[in-house]
Protein backbone atom coordinates (compact mmCIF):
# COMPACT_ATOMS: atom_id res chain seq x y z
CA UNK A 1 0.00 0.00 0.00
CA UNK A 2 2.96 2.09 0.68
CA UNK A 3 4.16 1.72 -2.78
CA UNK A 4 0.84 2.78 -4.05
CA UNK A 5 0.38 5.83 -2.15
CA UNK A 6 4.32 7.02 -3.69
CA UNK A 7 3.18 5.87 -7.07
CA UNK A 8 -0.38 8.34 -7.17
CA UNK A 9 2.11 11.44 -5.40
CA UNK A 10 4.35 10.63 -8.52
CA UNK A 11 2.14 10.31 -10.88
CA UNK A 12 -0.05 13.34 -9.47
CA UNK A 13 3.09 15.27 -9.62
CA UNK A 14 3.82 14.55 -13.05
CA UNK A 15 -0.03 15.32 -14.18
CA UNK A 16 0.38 18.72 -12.37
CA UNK A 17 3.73 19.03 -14.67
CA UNK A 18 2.40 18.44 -18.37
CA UNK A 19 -0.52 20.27 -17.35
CA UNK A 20 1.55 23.42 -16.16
CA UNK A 21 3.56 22.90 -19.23
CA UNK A 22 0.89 22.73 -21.97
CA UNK A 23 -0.77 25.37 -20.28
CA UNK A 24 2.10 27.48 -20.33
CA UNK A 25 2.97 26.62 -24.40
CA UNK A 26 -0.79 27.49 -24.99
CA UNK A 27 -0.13 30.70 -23.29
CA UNK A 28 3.11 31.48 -25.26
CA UNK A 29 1.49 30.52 -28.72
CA UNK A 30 -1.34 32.75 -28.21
């Protein structure tokens, strides 16, 4: 469970990433 937990903080993290990134390009390109 332990493992589990880590892997949805990761993955949340990495979501929150692309997402701040593609909103950011969008941003740039407009």
């Amino acid at each position: 469970m332990e493992f589990f937990t880590a892997g949805v903080g990761v993955l949340k993290t990495f979501v929150t990433a692309i997402g701040a990134g593609l909103g950011a390009w969008g941003v740039i390109n407009l």
